[in-house]
Protein backbone atom coordinates (compact mmCIF):
# COMPACT_ATOMS: atom_id res chain seq x y z
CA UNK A 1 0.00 0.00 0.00
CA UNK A 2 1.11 3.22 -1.09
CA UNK A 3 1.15 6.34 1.23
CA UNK A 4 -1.64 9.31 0.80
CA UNK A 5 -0.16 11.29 -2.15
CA UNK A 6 -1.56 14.69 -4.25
CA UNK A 7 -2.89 14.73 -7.59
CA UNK A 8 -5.51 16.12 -10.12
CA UNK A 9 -7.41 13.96 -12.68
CA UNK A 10 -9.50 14.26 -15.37
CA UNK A 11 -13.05 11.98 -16.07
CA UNK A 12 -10.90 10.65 -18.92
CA UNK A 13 -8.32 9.05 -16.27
CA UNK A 14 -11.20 7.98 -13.76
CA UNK A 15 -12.60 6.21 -16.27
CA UNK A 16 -9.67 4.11 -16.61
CA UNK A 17 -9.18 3.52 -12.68
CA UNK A 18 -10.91 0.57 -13.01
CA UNK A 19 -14.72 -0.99 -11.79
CA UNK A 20 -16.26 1.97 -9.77
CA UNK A 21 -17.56 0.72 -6.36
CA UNK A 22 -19.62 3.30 -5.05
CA UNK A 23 -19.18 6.14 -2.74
CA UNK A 24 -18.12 6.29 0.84
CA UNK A 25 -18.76 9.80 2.66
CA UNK A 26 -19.00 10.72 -0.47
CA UNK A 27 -15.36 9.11 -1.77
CA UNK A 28 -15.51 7.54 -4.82
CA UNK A 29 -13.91 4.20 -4.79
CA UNK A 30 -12.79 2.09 -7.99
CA UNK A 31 -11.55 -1.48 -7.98
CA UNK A 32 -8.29 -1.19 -10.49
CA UNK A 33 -8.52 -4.00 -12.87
CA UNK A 34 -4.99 -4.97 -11.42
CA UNK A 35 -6.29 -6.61 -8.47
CA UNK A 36 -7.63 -9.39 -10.39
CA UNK A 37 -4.17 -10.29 -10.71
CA UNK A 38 -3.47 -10.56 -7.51
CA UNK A 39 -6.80 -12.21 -6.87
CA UNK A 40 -6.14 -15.22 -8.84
CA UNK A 41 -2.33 -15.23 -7.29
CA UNK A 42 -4.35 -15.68 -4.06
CA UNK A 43 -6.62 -18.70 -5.09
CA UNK A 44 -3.56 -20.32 -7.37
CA UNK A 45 -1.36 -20.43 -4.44
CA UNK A 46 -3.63 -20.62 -0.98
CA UNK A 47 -6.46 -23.13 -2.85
CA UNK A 48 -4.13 -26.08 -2.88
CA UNK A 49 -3.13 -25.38 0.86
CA UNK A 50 -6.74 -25.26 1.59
CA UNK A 51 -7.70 -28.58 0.02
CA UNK A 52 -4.58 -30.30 1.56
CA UNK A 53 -5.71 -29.23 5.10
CA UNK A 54 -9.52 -29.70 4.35
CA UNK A 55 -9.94 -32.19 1.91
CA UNK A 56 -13.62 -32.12 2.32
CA UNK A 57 -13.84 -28.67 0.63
CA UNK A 58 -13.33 -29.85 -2.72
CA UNK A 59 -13.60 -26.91 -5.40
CA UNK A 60 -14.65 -24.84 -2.18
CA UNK A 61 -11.15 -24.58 -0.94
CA UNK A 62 -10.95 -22.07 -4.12
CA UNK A 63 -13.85 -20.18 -3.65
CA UNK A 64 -12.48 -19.89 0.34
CA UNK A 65 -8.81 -19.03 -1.21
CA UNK A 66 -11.10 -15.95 -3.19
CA UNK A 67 -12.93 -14.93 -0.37
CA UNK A 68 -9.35 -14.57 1.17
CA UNK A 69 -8.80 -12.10 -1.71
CA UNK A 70 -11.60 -10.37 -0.77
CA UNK A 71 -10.84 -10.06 2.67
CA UNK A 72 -7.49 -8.79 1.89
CA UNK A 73 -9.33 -5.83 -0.46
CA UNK A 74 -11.59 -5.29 2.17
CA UNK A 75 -8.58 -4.79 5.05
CA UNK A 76 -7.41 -2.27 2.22
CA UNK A 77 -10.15 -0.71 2.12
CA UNK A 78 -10.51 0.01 6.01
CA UNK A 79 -7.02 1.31 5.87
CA UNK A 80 -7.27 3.97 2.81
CA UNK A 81 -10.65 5.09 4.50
CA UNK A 82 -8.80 5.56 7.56
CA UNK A 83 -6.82 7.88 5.95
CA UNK A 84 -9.66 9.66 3.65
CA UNK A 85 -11.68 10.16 6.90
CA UNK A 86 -9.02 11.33 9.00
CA UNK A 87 -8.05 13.60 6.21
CA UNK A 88 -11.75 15.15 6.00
CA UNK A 89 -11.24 16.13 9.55
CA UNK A 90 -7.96 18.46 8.04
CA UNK A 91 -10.74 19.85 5.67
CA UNK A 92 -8.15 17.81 3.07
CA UNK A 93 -10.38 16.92 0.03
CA UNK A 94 -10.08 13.27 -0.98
CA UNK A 95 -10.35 12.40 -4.82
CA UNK A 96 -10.49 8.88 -4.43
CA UNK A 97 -9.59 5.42 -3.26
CA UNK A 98 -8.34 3.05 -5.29
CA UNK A 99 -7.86 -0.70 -4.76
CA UNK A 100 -5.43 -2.24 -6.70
CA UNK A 101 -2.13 -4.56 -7.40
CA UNK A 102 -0.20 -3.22 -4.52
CA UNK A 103 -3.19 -2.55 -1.98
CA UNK A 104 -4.31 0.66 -2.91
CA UNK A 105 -4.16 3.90 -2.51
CA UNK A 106 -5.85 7.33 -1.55
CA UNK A 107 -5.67 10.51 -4.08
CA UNK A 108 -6.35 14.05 -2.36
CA UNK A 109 -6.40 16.93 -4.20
CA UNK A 110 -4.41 19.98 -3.42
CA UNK A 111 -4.39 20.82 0.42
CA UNK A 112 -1.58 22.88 2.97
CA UNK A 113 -0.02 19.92 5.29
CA UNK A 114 1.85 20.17 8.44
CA UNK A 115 4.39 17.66 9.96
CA UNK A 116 2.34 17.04 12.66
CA UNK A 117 -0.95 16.26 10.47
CA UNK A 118 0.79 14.51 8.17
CA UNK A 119 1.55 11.85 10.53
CA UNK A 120 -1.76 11.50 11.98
CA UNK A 121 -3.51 11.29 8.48
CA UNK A 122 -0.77 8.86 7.17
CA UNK A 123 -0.33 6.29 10.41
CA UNK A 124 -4.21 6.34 10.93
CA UNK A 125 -4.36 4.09 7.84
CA UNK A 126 -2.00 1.08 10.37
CA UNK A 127 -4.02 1.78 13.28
CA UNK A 128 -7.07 0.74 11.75
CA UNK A 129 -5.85 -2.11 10.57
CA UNK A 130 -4.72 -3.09 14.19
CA UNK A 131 -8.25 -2.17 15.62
CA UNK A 132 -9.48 -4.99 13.25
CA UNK A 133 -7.14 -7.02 14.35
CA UNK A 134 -8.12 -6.68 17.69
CA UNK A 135 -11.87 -7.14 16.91
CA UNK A 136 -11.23 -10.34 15.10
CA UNK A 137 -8.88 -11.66 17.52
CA UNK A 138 -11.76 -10.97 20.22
CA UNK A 139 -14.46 -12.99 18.31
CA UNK A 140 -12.08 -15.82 17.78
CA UNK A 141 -11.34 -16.20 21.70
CA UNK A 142 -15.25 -15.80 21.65
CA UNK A 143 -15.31 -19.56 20.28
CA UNK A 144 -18.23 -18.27 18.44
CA UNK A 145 -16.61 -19.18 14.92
CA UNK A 146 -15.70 -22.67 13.59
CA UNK A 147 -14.71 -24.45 10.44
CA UNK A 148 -14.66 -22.29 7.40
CA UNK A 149 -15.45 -19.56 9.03
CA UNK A 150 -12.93 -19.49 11.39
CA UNK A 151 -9.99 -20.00 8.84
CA UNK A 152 -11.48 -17.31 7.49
CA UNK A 153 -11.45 -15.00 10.56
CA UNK A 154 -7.42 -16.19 10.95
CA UNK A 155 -6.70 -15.16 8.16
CA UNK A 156 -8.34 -11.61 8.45
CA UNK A 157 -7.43 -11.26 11.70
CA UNK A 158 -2.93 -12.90 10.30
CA UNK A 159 -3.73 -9.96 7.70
CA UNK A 160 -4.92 -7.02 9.06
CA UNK A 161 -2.23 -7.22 11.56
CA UNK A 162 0.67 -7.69 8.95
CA UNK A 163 -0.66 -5.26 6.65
CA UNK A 164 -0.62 -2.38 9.68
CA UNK A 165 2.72 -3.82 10.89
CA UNK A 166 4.29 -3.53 7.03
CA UNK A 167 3.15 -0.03 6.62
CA UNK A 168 4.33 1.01 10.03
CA UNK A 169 8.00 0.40 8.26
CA UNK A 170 9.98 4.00 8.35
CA UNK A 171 9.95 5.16 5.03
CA UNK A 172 8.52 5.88 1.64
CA UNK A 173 5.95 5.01 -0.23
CA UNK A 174 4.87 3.43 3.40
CA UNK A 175 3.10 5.30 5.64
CA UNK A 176 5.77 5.03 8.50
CA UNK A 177 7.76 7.33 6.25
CA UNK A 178 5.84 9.63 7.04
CA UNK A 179 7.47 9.93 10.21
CA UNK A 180 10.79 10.51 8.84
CA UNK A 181 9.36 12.82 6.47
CA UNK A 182 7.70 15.09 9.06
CA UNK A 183 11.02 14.69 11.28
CA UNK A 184 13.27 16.11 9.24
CA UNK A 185 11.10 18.66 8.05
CA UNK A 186 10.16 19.60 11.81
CA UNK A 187 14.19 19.77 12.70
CA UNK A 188 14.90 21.67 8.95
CA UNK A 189 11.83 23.37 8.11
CA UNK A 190 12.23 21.58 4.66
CA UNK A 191 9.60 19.43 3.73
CA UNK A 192 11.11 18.35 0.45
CA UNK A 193 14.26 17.29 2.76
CA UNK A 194 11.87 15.58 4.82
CA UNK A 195 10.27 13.30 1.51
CA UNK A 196 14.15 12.78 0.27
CA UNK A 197 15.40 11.31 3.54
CA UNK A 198 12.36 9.39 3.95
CA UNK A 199 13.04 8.23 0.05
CA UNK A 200 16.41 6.40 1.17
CA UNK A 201 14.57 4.95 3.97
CA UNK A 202 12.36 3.49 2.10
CA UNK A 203 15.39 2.34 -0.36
CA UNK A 204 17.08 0.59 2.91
CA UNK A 205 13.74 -1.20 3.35
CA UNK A 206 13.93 -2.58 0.32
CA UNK A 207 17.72 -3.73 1.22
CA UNK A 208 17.16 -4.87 4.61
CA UNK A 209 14.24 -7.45 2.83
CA UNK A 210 15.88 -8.56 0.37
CA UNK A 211 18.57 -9.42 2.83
CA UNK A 212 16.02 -11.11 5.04
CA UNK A 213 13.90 -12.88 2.56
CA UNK A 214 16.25 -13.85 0.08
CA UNK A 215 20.05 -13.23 0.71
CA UNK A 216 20.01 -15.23 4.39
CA UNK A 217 18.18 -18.12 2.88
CA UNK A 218 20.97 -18.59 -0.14
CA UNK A 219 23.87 -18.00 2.57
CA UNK A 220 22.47 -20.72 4.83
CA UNK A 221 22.36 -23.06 1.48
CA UNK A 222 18.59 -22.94 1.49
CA UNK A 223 16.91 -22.01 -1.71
CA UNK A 224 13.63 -19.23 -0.85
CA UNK A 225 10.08 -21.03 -1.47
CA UNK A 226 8.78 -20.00 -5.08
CA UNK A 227 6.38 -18.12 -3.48
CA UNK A 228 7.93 -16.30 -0.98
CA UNK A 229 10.30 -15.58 -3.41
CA UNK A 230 7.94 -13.86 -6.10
CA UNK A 231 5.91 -11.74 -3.63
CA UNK A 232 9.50 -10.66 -2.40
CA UNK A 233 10.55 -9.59 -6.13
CA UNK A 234 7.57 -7.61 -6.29
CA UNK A 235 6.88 -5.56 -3.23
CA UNK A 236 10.71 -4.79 -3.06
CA UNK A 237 10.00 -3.64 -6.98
CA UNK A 238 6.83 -1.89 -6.16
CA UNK A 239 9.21 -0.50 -2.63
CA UNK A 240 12.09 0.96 -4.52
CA UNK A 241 10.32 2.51 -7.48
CA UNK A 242 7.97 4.26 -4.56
CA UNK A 243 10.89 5.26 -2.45
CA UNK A 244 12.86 6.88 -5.90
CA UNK A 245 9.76 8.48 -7.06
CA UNK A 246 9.81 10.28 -3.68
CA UNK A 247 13.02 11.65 -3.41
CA UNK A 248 12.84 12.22 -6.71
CA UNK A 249 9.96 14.25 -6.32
CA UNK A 250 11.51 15.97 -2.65
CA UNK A 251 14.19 16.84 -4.93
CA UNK A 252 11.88 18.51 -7.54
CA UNK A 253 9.81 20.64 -5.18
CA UNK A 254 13.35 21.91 -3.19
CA UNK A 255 13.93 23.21 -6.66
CA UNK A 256 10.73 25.11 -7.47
CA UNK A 257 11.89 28.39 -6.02
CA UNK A 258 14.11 28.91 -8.76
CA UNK A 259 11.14 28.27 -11.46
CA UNK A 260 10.30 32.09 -12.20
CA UNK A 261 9.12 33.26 -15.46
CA UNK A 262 10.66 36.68 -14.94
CA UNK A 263 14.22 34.94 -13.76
CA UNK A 264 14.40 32.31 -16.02
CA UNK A 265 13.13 35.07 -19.30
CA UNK A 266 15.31 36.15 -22.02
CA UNK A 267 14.81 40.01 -22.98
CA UNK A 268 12.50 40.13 -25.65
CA UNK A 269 9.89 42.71 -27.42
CA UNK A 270 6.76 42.66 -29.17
CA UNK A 271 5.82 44.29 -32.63
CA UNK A 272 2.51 44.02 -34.56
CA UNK A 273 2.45 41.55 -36.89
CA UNK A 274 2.06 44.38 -39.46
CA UNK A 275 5.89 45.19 -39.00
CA UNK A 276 8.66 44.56 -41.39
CA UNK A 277 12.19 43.04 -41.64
CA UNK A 278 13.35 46.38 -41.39
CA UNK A 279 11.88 47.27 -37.79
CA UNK A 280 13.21 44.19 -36.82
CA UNK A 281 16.89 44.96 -37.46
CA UNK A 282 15.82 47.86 -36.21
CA UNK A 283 15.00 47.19 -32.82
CA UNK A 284 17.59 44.17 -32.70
CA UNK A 285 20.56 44.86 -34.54
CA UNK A 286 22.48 42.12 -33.17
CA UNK A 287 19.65 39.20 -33.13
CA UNK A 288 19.08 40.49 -29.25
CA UNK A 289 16.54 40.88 -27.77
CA UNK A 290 14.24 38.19 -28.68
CA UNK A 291 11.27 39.64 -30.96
CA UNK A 292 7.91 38.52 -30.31
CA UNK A 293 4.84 38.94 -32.96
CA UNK A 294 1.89 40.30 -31.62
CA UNK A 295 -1.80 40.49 -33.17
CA UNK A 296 -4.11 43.11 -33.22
CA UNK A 297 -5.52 42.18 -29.97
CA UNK A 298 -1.96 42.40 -27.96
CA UNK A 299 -1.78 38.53 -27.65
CA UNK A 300 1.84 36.93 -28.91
CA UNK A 301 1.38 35.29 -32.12
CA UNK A 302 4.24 34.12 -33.38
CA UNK A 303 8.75 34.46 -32.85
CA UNK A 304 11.04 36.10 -35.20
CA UNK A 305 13.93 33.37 -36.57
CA UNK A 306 17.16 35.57 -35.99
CA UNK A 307 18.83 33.30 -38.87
CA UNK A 308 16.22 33.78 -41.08
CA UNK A 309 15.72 37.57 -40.64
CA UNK A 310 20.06 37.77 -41.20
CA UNK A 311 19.64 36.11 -44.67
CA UNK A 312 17.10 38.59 -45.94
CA UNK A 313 18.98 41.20 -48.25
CA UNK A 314 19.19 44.99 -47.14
CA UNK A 315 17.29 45.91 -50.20
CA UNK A 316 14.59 43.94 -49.27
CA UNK A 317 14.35 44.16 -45.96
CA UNK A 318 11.48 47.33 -45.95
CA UNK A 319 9.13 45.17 -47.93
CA UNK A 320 9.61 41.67 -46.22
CA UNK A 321 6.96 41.05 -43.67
CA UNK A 322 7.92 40.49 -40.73
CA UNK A 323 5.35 37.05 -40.84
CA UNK A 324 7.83 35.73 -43.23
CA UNK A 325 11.05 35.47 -40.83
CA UNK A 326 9.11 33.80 -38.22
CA UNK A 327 7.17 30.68 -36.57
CA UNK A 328 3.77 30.80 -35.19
CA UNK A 329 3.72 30.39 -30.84
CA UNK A 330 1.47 27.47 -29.68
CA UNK A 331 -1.93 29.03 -29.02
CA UNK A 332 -2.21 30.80 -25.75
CA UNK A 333 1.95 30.15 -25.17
CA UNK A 334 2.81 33.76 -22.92
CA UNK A 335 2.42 33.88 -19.15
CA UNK A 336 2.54 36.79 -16.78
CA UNK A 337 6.54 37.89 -15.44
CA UNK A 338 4.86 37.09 -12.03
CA UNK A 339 3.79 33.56 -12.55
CA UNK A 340 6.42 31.10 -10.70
CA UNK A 341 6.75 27.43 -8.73
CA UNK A 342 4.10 25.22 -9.13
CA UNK A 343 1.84 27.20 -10.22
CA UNK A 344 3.83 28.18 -13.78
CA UNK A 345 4.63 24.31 -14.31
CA UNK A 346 1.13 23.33 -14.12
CA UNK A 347 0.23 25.82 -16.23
CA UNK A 348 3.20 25.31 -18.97
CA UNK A 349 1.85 21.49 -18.97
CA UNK A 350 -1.12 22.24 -20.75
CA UNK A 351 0.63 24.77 -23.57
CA UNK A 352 2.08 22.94 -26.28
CA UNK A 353 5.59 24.34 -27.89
CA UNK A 354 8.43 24.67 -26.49
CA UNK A 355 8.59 29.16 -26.23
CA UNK A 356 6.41 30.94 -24.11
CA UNK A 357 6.15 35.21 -24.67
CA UNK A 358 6.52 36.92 -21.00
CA UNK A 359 4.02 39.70 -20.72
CA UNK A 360 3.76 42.34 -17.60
CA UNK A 361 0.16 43.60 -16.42
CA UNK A 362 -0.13 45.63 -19.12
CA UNK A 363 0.31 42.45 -21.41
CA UNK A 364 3.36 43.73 -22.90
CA UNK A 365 5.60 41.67 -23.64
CA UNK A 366 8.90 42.08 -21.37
CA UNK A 367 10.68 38.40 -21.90
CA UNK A 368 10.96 34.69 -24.07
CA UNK A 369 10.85 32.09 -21.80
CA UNK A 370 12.07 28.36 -23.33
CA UNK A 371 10.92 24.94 -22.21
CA UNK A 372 14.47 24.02 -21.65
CA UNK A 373 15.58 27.03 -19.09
CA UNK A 374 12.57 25.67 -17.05
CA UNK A 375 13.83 21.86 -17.40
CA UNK A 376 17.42 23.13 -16.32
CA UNK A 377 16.20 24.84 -13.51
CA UNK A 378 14.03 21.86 -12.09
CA UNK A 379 16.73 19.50 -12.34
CA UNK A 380 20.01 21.68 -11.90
CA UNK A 381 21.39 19.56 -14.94
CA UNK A 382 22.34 21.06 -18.50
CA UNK A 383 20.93 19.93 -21.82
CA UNK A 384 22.82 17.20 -23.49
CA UNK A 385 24.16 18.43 -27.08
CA UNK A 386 25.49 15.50 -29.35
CA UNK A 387 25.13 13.25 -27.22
CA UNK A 388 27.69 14.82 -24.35
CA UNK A 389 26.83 16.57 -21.36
């Protein structure tokens, strides 16, 4: 299971979540069409065990080994509502819950977090897996359950506790790593420095189980069951690429500051499209500063080709059109000189092209801001050129 994490989705992408189930408090919840897999993993490997310990079942043993499947979404499914509903006390809007090939997972939408609510939202998922625990643990001392049932109730009772035991684990994507996260950031101030040490906690996880459920079993000469070794393979997989994609992401957001269309602009001007090749030269001589085309409303239209605007001849330079030494801008590609962070890469996202006209309140146009000054400033790392860094 995958910690609480922030994102914004179209119907187009909820469509493809998977079976919706319904609502709960009003949170949609979709069965990914992933957990099938796991599902059938379930019956394929616990249905034989079944049948050898309760030969009377017959076929039943695999409808039981399913209803353990189901019993393992629905232990999900109490945890990620733990978290939605203790989020909705924060006022933190939930998009969703998903149940899926990992577990699942819960999508908010954009909220302000704090160290201290982050860990109560995060670890409330665990802790209602360990009240459900307790519950079933209490009916089965009850003696009120036998036979089928009461595998059944084991097995609930085995899961719930692992499951809020596994996610208690100190780092990312688990919900333990939360408590690194908000750590750091409470001794730093940093959140981002927070999500990257809680990253390579997560990535020491990952280590310490491979070491546990694979490495000591080969150093002892023992070779790991198939199936221990498979579900190892993949939640170490599912682990790593979690705990990267957070301190990937940590790394990211510590970066945003520098994002500024104003800081990261190239001086440029704008001229009606009704100028010439001549008023270009004009105004840049030298191919500096960039030259923007502008339409009669104001808007930036297109940008003048500095190689294309050298090769016209002198003579013809008053008649050329200015149209004719340039390339059209993506519609809608210019941003205000104020627009920075998050906000300006969520907005660049959804303008196509690769130049973007920097306008002031006026709409003027004051700067050229390229795709690739943005890239360089997320990532602190140059653009390769023929193939070399």
């Amino acid at each position: 299971m995958s910690s609480p994490g922030t994102a914004q989705h179209g119907a187009h992408s909820r469509k493809r979540e998977g079976i919706p189930l319904g609502r709960i408090a009003g949170i949609p919840v979709f069965l990914a069409y992933s957990w099938f897999v796991i599902a059938g993993f379930t019956v394929i490997v616990y249905g034989p065990a079944l049948l050898l310990r309760m030969p009377g079942l017959g076929f039943g043993a695999y409808l039981v080994a399913f209803a353990y499947a189901l019993l393992l979404a629905f232990s999900v499914l109490v945890h990620e509502l733990a978290h939605a509903l203790s989020a909705k006390a924060f006022k933190w809007p939930t998009e969703k819950i998903v149940l899926n090939l990992w577990g699942g997972h819960t999508q908010f939408e954009s909220f302000t977090a704090s160290p201290g609510r982050s860990v109560l939202v995060a670890l409330a998922g665990p802790a209602a897996n360990f009240v459900l625990a307790g519950l079933t643990w209490a009916l089965l001392l009850s003696g009120a359950v036998s036979g089928v049932v009461e595998i059944l109730a084991n097995i609930l009772m085995w899961a719930n506790l692992l499951i809020g035991i596994f996610n208690v684990l100190p780092g990312l994507p688990l919900d333990g790593g939360r408590l690194v996260e908000s750590a750091v950031w409470k001794a730093t101030g940093s959140q981002e420095k927070g999500t990257v040490a809680a990253g390579w906690a997560g990535r020491v996880i990952v280590a310490g189980l491979v070491i546990w459920f694979i490495g000591l079993p080969l150093l002892s000469g023992t070779l790991p069951e198939v199936s221990i070794l498979l579900i190892t393979v993949l939640v170490c997989g599912f682990l790593w690429v979690g705990a990267s994609g957070a301190i990937q992401s940590g790394r990211f957001r510590s970066r945003l500051h520098l994002v500024s269309a104003v800081a990261l602009a190239e001086p440029a001007v704008g001229i009606p499209n009704s100028a010439t090749v001549e008023d270009v030269l004009r105004i840049a001589p030298a191919g500096t500063p960039a030259v923007v085309i502008c339409g009669p409303d104001g808007k930036p239209q297109g940008l003048v080709d500095g190689a294309a605007t050298a090769a016209v001849p002198p003579g013809a330079a008053a008649a050329t059109p200015v149209t004719a030494v340039a390339h059209a801008l993506a519609a809608g590609a210019y941003v205000p000189e104020w627009s920075k962070g998050q906000e300006l890469i969520q907005y660049l996202s959804r303008l196509d092209g690769g130049e973007y006209a920097v306008v002031d309140h006026n709409g003027t146009v004051t700067g050229l801001l390229r795709q690739q000054a943005v890239v360089t400033a997320i990532t602190g790392k140059e653009p390769r050129r023929n193939g070399r860094p």
